[in-house]
Protein backbone atom coordinates (compact mmCIF):
# COMPACT_ATOMS: atom_id res chain seq x y z
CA UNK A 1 6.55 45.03 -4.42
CA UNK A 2 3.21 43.74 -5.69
CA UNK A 3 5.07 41.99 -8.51
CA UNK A 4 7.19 40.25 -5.91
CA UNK A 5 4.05 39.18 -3.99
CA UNK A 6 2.79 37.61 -7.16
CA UNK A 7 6.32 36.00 -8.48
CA UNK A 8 6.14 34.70 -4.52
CA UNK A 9 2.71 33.38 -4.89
CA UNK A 10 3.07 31.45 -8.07
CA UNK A 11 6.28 30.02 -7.20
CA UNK A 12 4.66 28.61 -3.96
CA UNK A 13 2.03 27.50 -6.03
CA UNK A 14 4.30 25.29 -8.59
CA UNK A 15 6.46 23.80 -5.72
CA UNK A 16 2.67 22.73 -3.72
CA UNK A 17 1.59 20.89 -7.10
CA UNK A 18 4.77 19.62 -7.79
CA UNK A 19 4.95 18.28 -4.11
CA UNK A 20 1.31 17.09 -4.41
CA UNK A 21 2.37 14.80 -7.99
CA UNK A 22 5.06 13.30 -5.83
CA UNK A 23 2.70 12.36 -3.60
CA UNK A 24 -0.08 11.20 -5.57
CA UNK A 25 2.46 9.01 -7.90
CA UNK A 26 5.22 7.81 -5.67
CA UNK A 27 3.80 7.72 -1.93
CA UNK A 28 0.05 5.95 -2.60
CA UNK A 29 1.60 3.67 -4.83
CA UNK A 30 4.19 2.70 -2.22
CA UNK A 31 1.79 2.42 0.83
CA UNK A 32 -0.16 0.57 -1.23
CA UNK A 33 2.31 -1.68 -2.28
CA UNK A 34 3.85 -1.95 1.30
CA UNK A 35 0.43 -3.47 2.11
CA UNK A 36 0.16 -6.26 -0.51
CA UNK A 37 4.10 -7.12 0.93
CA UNK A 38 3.07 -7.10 4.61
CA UNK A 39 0.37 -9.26 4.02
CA UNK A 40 2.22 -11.53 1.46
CA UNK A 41 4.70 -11.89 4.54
CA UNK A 42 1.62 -12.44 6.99
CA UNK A 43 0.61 -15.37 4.91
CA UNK A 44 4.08 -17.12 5.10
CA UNK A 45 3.85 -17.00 8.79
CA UNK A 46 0.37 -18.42 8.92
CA UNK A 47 1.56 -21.05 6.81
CA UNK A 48 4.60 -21.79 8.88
CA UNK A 49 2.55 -21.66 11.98
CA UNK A 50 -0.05 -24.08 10.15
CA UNK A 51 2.53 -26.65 9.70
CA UNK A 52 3.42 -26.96 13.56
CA UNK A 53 0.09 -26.19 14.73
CA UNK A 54 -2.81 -28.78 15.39
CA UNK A 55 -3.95 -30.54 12.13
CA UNK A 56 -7.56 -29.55 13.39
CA UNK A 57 -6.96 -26.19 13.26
CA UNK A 58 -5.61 -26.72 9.40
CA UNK A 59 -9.49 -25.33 7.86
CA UNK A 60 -9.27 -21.99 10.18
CA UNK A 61 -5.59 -21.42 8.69
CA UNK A 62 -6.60 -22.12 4.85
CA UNK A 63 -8.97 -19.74 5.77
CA UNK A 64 -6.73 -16.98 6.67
CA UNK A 65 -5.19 -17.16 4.20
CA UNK A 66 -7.34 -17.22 1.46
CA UNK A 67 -8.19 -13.66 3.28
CA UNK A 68 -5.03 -12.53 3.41
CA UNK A 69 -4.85 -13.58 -0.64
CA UNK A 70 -7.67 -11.91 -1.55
CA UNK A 71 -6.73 -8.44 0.14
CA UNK A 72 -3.28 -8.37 -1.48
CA UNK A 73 -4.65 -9.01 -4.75
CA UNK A 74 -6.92 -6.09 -4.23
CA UNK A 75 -4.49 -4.37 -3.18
CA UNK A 76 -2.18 -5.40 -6.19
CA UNK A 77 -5.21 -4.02 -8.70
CA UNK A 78 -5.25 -1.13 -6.82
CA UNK A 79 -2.21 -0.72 -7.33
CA UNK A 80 -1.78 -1.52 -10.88
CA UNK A 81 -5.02 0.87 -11.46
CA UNK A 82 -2.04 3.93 -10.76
C-alpha cells in the first residue's frame, strides 16, 4: 500500500510540473501578447477617432498614443525576454 501512496504521489507530482511548464511557457506568453494586440487595436481607434475629432484636440491624441506605443513595445520585450 505504501508503495502505491508513493507511485500516487510522484505521479501527481510530474502531472503539477508538467501543468506548471504549460503555464509558464504558453499562458504568460499569450496574456502577454494579448496585451501588446489590445493595445495595438486601441491605438487604431484613437487614430480613427483623431481624424473626425477636433483638430485642437490632435496634441492630446498623439499623446495617447505614443502611450499606448510605448506599453506594447514593453510589452513586446517582455515578451520576447520568454
Amino acid at each position: 500500500m505504501l508503495c502505491i501512496g508513493i507511485s500516487g504521489y510522484l505521479s501527481l507530482n510530474a502531472s503539477n510540473n508538467s501543468i506548471k511548464t504549460v503555464y509558464d511557457d504558453r499562458l504568460v506568453a499569450r496574456g502577454q501578447l494579448d496585451t501588446v494586440m489590445r493595445l495595438t487595436m486601441r491605438n487604431e481607434v484613437i487614430v480613427s477617432k483623431a481624424m473626425t475629432d477636433d483638430p485642437k484636440k490632435a496634441a492630446f491624441h498623439v499623446a495617447e498614443v505614443e502611450a499606448g506605443k510605448a506599453e506594447a513595445s514593453k510589452g513586446w520585450t517582455e515578451y520576447m525576454a520568454i
